[in-house]
Protein backbone atom coordinates (compact mmCIF):
# COMPACT_ATOMS: atom_id res chain seq x y z
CA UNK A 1 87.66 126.03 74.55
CA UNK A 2 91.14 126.92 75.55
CA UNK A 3 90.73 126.56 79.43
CA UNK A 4 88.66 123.43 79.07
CA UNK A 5 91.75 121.79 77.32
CA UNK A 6 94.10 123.86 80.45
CA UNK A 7 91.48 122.26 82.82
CA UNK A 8 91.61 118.92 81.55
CA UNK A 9 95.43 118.82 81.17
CA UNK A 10 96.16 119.82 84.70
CA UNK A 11 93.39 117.02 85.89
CA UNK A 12 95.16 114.32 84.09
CA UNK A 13 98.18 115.85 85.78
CA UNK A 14 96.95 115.70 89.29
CA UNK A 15 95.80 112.15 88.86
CA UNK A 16 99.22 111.39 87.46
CA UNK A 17 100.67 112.35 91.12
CA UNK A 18 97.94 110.39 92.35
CA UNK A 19 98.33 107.47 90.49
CA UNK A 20 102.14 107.33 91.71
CA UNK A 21 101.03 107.73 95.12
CA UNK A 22 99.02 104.89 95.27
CA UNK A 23 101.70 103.13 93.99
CA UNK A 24 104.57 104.33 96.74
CA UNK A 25 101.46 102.78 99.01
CA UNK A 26 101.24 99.61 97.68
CA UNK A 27 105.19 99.05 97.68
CA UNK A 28 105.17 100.73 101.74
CA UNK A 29 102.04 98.71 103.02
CA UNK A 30 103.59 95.81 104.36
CA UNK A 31 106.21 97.27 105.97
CA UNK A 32 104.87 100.27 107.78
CA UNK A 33 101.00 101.62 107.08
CA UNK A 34 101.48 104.94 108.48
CA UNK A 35 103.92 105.88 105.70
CA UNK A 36 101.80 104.30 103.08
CA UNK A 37 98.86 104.90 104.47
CA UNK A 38 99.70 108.70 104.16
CA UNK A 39 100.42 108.56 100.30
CA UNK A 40 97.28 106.49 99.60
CA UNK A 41 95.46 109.26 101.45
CA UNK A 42 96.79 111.61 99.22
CA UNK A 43 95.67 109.59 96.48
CA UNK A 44 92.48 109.12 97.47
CA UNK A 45 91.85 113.27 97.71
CA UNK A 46 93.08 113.65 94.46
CA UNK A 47 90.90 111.35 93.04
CA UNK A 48 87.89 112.48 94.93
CA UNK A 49 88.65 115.83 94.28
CA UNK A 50 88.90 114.50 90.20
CA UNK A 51 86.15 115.34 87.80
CA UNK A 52 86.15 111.29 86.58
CA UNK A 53 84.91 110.59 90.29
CA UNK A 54 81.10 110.33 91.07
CA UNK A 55 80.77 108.23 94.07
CA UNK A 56 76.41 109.61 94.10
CA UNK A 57 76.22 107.47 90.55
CA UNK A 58 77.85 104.18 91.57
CA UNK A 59 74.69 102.01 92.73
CA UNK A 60 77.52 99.65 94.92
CA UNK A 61 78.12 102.38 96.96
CA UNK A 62 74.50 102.23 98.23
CA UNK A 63 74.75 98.72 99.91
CA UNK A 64 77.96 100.44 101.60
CA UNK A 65 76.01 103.31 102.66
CA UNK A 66 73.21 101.48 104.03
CA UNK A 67 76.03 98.97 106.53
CA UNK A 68 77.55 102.67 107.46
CA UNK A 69 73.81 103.67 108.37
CA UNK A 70 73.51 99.95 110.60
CA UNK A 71 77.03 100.61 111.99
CA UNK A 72 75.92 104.09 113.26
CA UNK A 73 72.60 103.18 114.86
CA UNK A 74 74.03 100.30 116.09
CA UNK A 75 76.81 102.67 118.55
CA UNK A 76 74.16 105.15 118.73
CA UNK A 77 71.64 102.27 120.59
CA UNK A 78 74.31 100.84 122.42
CA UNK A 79 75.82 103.96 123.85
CA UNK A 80 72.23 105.61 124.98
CA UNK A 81 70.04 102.51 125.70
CA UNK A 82 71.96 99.23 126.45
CA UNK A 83 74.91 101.37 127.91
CA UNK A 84 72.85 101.61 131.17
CA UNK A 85 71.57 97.75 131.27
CA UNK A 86 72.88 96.23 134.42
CA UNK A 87 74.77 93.05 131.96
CA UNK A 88 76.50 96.33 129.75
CA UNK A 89 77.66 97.19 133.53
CA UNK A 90 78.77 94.41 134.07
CA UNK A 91 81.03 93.97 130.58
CA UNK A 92 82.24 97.37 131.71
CA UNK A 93 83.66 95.85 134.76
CA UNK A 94 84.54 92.89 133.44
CA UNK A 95 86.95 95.98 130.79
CA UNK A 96 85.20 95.98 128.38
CA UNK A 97 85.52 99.37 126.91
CA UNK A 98 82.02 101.14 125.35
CA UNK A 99 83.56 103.80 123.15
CA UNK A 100 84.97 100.41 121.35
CA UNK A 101 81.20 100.64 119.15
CA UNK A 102 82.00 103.61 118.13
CA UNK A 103 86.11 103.53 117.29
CA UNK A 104 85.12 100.14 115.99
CA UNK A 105 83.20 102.36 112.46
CA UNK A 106 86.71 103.12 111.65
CA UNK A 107 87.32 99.36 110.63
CA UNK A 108 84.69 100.15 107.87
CA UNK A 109 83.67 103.72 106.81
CA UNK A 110 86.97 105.02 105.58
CA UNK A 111 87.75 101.83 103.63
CA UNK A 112 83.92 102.45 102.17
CA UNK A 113 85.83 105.82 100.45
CA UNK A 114 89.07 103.46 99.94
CA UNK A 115 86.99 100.65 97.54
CA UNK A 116 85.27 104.39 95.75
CA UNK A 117 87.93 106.11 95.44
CA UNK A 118 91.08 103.83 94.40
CA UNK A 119 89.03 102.32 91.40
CA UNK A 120 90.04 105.30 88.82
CA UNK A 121 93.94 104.00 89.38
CA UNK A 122 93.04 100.24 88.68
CA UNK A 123 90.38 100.86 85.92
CA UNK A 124 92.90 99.11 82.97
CA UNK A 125 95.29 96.03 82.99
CA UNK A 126 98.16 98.29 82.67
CA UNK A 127 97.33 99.68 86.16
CA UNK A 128 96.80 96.38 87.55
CA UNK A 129 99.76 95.14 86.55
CA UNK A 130 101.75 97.71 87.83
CA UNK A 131 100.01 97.56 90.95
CA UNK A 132 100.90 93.89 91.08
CA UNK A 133 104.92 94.70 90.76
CA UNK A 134 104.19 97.21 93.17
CA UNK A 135 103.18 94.38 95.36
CA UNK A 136 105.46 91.97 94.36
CA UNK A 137 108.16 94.25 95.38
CA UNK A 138 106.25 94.60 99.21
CA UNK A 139 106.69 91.18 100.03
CA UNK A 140 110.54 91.28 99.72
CA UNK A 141 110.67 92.67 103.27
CA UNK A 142 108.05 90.30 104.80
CA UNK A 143 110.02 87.36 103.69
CA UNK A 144 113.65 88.82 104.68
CA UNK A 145 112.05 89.11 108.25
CA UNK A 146 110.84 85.63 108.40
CA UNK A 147 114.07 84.04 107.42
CA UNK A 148 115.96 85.94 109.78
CA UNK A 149 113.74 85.18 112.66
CA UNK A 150 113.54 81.44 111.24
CA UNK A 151 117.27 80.85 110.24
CA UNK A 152 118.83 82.99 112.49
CA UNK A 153 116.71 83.15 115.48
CA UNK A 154 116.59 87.38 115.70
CA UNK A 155 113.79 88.73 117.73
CA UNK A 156 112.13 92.22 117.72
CA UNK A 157 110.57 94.37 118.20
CA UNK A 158 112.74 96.64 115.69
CA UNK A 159 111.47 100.37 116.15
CA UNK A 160 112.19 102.91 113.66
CA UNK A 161 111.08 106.23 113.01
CA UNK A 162 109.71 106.86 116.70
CA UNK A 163 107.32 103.81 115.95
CA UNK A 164 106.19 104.67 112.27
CA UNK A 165 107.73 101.47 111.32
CA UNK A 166 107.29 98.32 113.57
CA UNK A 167 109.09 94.94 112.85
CA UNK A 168 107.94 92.92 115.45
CA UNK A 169 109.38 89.32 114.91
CA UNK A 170 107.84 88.12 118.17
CA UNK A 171 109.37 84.57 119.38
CA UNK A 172 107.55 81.73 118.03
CA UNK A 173 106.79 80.26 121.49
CA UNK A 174 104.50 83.46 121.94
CA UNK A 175 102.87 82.86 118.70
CA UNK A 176 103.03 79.19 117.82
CA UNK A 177 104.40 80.59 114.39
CA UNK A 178 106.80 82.60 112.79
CA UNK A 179 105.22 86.29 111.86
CA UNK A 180 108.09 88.67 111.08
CA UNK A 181 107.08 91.97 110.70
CA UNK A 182 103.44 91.28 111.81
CA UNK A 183 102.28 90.92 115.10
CA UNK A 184 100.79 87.70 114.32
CA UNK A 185 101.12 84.48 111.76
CA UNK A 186 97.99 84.45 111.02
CA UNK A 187 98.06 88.13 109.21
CA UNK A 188 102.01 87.27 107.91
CA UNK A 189 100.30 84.13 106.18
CA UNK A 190 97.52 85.98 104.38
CA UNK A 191 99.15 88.86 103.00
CA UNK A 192 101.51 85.83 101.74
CA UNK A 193 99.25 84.22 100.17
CA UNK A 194 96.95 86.54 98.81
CA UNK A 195 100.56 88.26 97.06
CA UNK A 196 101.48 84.50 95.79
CA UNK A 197 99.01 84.58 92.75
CA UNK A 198 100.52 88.03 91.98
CA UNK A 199 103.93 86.75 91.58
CA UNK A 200 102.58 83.91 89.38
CA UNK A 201 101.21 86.13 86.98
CA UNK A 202 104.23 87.99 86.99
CA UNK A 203 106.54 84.97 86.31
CA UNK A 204 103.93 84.20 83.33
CA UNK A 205 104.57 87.44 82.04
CA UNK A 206 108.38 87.36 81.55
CA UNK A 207 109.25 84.02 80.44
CA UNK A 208 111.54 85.33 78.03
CA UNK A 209 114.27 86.87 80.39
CA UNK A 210 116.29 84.72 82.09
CA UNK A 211 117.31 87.00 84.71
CA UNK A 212 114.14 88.13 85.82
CA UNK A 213 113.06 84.79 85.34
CA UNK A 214 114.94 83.18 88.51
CA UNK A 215 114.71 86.66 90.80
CA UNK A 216 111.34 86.06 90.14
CA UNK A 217 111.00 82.25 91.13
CA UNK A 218 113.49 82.77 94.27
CA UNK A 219 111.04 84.98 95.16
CA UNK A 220 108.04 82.59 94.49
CA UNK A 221 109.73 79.36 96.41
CA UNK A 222 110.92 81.86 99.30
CA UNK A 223 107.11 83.21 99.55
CA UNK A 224 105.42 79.56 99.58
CA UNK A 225 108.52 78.66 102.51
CA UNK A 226 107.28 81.45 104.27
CA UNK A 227 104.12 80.58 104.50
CA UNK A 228 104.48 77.21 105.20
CA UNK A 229 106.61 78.21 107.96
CA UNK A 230 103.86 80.83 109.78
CA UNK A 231 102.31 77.50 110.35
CA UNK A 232 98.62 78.54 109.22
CA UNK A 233 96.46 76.01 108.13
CA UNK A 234 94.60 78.74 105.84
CA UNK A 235 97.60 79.91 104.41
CA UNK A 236 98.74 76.23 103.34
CA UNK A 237 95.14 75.74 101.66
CA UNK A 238 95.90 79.06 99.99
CA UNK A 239 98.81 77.63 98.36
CA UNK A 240 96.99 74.76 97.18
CA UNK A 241 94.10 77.78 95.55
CA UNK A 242 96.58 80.02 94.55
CA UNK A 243 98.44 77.15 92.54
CA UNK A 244 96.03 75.09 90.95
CA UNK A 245 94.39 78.38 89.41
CA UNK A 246 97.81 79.85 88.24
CA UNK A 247 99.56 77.11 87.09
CA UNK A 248 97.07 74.26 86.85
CA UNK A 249 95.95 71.36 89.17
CA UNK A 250 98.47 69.19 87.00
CA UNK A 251 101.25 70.93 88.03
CA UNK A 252 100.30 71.61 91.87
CA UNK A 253 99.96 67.39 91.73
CA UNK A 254 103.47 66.84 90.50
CA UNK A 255 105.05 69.72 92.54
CA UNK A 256 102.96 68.91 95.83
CA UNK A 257 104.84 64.56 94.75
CA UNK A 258 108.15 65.97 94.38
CA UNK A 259 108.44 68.75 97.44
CA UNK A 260 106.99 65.51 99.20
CA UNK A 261 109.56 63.02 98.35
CA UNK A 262 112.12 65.56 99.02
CA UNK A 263 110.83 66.60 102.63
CA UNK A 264 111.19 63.23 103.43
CA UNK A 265 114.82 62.87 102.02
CA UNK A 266 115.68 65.48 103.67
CA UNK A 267 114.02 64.49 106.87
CA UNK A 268 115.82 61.40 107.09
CA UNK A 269 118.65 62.50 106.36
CA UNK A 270 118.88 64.94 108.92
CA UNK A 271 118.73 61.93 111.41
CA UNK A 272 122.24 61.13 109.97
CA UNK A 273 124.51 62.66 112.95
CA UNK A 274 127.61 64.51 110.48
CA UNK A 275 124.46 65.81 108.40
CA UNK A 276 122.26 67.00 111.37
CA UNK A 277 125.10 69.23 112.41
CA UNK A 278 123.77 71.19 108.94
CA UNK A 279 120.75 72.24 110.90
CA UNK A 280 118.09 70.64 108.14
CA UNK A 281 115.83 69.70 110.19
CA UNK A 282 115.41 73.33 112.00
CA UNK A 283 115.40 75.01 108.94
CA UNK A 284 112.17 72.33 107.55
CA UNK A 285 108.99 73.47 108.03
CA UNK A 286 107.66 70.55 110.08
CA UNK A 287 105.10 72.01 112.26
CA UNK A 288 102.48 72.84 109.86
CA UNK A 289 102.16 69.16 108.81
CA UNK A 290 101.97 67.78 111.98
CA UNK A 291 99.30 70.64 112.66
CA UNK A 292 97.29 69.74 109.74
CA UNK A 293 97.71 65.66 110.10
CA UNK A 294 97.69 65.59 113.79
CA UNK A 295 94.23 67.62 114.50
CA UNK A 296 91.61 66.29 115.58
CA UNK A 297 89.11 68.81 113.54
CA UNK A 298 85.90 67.44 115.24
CA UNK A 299 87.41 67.63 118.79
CA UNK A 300 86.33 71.22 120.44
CA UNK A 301 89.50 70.46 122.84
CA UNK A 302 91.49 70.07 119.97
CA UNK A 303 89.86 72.18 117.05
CA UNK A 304 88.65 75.36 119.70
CA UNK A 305 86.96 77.05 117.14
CA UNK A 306 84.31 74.59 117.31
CA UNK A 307 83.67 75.79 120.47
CA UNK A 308 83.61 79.15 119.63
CA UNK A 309 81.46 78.87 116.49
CA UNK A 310 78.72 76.86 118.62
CA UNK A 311 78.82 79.80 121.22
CA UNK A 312 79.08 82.80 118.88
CA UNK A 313 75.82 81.68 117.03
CA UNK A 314 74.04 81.41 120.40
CA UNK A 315 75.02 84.59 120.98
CA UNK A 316 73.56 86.13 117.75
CA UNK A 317 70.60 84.64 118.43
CA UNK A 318 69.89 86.22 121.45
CA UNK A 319 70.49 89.85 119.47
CA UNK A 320 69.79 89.27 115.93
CA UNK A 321 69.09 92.92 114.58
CA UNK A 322 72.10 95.11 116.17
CA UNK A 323 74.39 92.78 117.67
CA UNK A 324 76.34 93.06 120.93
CA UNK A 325 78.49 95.81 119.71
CA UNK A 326 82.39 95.84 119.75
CA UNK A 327 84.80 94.14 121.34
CA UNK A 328 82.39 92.50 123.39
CA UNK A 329 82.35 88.70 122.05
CA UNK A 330 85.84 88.31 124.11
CA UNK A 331 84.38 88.94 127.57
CA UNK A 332 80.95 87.19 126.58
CA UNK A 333 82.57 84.19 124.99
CA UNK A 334 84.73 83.84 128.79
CA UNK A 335 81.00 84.61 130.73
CA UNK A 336 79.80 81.77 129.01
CA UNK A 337 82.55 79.01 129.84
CA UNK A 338 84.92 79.66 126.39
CA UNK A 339 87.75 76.65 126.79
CA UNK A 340 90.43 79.48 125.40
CA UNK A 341 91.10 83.24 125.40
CA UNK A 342 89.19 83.97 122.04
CA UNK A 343 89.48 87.63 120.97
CA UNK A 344 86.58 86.99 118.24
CA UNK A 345 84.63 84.24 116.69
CA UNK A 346 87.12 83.23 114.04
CA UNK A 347 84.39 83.98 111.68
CA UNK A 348 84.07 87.07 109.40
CA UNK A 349 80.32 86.30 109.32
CA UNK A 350 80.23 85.60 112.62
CA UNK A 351 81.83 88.17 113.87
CA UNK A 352 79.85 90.72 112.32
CA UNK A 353 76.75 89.24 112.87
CA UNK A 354 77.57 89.07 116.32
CA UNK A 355 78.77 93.02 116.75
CA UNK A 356 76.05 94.34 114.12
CA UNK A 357 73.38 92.42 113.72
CA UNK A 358 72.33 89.91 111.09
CA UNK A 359 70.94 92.59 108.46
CA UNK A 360 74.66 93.96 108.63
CA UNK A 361 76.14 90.70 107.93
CA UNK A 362 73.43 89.64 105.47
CA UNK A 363 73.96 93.56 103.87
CA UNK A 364 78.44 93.13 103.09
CA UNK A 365 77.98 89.85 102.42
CA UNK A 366 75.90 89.87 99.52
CA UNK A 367 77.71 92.67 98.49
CA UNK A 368 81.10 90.74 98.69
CA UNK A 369 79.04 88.00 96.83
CA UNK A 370 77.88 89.72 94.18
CA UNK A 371 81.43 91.47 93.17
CA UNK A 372 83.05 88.22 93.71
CA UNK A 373 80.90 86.44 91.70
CA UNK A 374 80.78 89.09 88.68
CA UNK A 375 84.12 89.63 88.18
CA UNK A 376 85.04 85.93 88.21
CA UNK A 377 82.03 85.69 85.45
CA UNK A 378 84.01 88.21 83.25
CA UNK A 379 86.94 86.75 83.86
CA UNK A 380 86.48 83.01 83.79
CA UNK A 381 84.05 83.52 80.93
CA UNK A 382 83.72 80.97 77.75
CA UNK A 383 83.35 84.05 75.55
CA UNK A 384 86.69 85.75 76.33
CA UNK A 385 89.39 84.10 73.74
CA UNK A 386 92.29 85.36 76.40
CA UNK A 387 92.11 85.57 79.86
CA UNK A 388 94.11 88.32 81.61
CA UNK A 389 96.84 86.27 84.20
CA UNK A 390 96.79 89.80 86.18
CA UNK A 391 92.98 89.18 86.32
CA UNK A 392 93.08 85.81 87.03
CA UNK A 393 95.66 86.55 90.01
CA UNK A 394 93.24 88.63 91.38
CA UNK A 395 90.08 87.09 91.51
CA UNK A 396 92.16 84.69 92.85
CA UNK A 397 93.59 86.86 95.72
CA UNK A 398 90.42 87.42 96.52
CA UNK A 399 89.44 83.91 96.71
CA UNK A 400 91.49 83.25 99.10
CA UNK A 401 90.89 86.07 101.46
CA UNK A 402 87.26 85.04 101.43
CA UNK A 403 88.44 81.40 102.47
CA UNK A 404 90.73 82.49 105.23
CA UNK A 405 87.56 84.72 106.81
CA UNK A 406 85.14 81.98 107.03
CA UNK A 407 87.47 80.19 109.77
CA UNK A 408 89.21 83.07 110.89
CA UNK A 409 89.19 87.06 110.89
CA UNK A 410 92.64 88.89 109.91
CA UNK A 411 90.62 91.75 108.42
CA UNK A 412 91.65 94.12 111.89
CA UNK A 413 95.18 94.16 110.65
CA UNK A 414 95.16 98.12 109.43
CA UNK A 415 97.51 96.72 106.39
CA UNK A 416 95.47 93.31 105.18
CA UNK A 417 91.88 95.46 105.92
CA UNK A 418 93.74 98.18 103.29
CA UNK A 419 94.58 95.65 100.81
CA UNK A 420 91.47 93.56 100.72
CA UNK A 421 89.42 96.97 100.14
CA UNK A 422 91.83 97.90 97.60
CA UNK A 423 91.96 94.29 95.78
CA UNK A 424 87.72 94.75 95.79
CA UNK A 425 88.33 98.04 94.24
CA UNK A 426 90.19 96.30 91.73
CA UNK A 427 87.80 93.64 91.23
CA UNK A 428 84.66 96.40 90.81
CA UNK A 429 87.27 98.25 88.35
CA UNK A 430 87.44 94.29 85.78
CA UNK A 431 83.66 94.51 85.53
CA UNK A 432 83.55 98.34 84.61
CA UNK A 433 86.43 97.55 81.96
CA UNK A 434 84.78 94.73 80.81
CA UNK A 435 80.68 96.92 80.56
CA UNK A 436 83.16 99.54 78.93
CA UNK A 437 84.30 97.29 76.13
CA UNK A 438 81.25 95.90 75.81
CA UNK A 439 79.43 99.30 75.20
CA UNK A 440 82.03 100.09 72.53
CA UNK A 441 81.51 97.03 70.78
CA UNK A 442 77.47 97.32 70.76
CA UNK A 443 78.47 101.42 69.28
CA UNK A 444 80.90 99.77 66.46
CA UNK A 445 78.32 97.55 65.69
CA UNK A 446 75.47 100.17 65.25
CA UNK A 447 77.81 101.85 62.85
């Protein structure tokens, strides 16, 4: 009896050390994912290694499994059968590299363990929350990069640690928006916006002290002029998600009427020559508006992805069951007369459909469907009498990530592939709590 209790106290210990790691990850992930990635992998062998762990017993895992399976056969077909077909030959030529099929599985089987294994330190509010300030405090250096590439006009790359930590803040001219310590708006914008319903549950949550109180909404305004000034049309329709859950579609009307008539204020009055000296109209973040009001969304020369949507789907057609394999929609998107220089279909179920096959895509999607739509049941539900803002800000999060991948795939980005994985750990974690309280209620009422 004595060395169960030993046994027990030393595995509550060694999740303990695992539970902080995972934290030290979260804060780390934005700014460099080697670093962060190496205390979540501690984390994740502890609680693998943890008696509370069953990954054979969780019937979500098998959908995961069976993609894994796909992914496999899919390099295995490709690298002994179409690897000798004169058009693979050709790709090859045309550098296209075949060991990309199988490299490519490491975009997906190791998160697989990530969404298994992080659930035991996200299975209560309390470790969602803290996860939350764990992000909230991540985004500090994403946002001090952007205003000093913005304001100040400092360029990278910034290399520390003999690469371990990258800050790129790449010209805008190169990237048609500011990024800061990502290589690319696009992925800057996301992990933005998929933080911002985070921070509004945290404001929510400490109304009563002043102090923290206006950190907290510096913090908030800073993050939505960040975004805004990534120019990413995704990102700005997360804003408008992210604040009409939060705070209501009341107050995203009257704050979208007053940031409005003060733009313009401001915009005019930086016409004024003594005023425009004051640099206002530099540090405005015009392009996105003119990006969103100026495009031509049915135009293919205008909107490209058009283009690449209509030629992506042809594409899958021709190979519905495995796909073309990795990295090859580039080099087959230019074969077939692509108008840009597409590196995929700007389409998460596209692009999978396209590299694996339709049973892949039809295989995560449902499963993202299915946790998506659960855990918004429990926590949207008309039985609940409170509603968790941590929970809401999540289901949110997610939201918006599964926006952004219908017109566009940031999911390559090591750091935003880590998160989303880890924020669907976190949803599958609210519907266990929520069976789990259940269950004890059904017990207390048999009694």
């Amino acid at each position: 009896m004595l060395d169960k209790i030993i046994k027990h106290k030393k595995d509550f210990k060694t999740l303990e050390i695992g539970q902080y790691c995972f934290y030290i990850g979260t804060i780390l992930l934005s700014t460099t994912i080697l670093i962060s990635g190496l205390f979540f992998f501690i984390s994740l062998v502890i609680s693998f290694i943890s008696k509370n762990h069953s990954f054979k017993k969780d019937n979500w895992n098998l959908s995961l499994f069976i993609f894994s399976i796909i992914l496999v056969l899919n390099a295995i077909h490709i690298s002994l059968i179409e690897n000798n077909n004169s058009f693979y030959t050709l790709l090859r030529d045309l550098s296209w590299d075949s060991s990309a099929v199988w490299i490519s599985l490491f975009n997906w089987i190791p998160y697989f363990l990530v969404f298994s294994g992080m659930q035991i330190y996200l299975k209560t509010e309390v470790q969602r929350t803290r996860f939350a300030k764990c992000l909230f405090a991540g985004i500090i250096p994403v946002i001090l990069s952007l205003l000093l590439q913005k304001w100040f006009q400092i360029t990278g790359p910034f290399i520390f640690l003999n690469g371990l930590i990258v800050f790129y803040l790449k010209p805008i001219e190169a990237l048609g928006g500011f990024a800061g310590i990502f290589n690319n708006p696009n992925y800057a914008g996301l992990w933005l916006t998929c933080s911002l319903p985070f921070t509004f549950a945290i404001l929510k949550n400490h109304k009563r002290n002043k102090l923290k109180l206006t950190f907290i909404i510096t913090i908030i305004i800073s993050t939505i002029y960040c975004i805004l000034s990534t120019n990413s049309r995704n990102s700005f329709l997360g804003i408008i998600i992210s604040t009409s859950i939060m705070l209501g579609i009341k107050f995203l009307i009257i704050a979208l009427l007053v940031l409005g008539f003060l733009y313009f204020i401001l915009l005019e009055l930086s016409t004024f020559s003594f005023l425009g000296l004051l640099g206002i109209e530099e540090i405005l973040p015009k392009t996105i508006f003119n990006k969103l009001f100026q495009t031509n969304y049915l135009s293919k020369l205008q909107f490209s992805r058009i283009d690449i949507w209509a030629k992506a789907i042809k594409l899958i057609m021709e190979k519905p069951l495995l796909g073309w394999g990795a990295a090859t929609f580039p080099i087959l998107y230019s074969i077939r007369g692509g108008i840009e220089n597409a590196q995929h279909t700007h389409s998460m179920p596209l692009e999978i459909a396209q590299t694996n096959g339709i049973p892949a895509a039809i295989i995560l999607l449902s499963f993202v469907t299915f946790l998506s739509l659960k855990s918004f049941k429990v926590v949207y539900s008309k039985n609940r009498k409170t509603s968790s803002n941590i929970n809401k800000a999540w289901t949110t999060s997610f939201l918006i990530i599964v926006i952004s991948h219908i017109s566009d795939v940031t999911y390559y980005e090591g750091r935003l592939s880590l998160l989303i994985w880890i924020l669907m750990a976190g949803l599958k974690s609210i519907i266990d709590e929520e069976k789990n309280i259940l269950t004890l209620k059904k017990v207390q009422k048999s009694k």
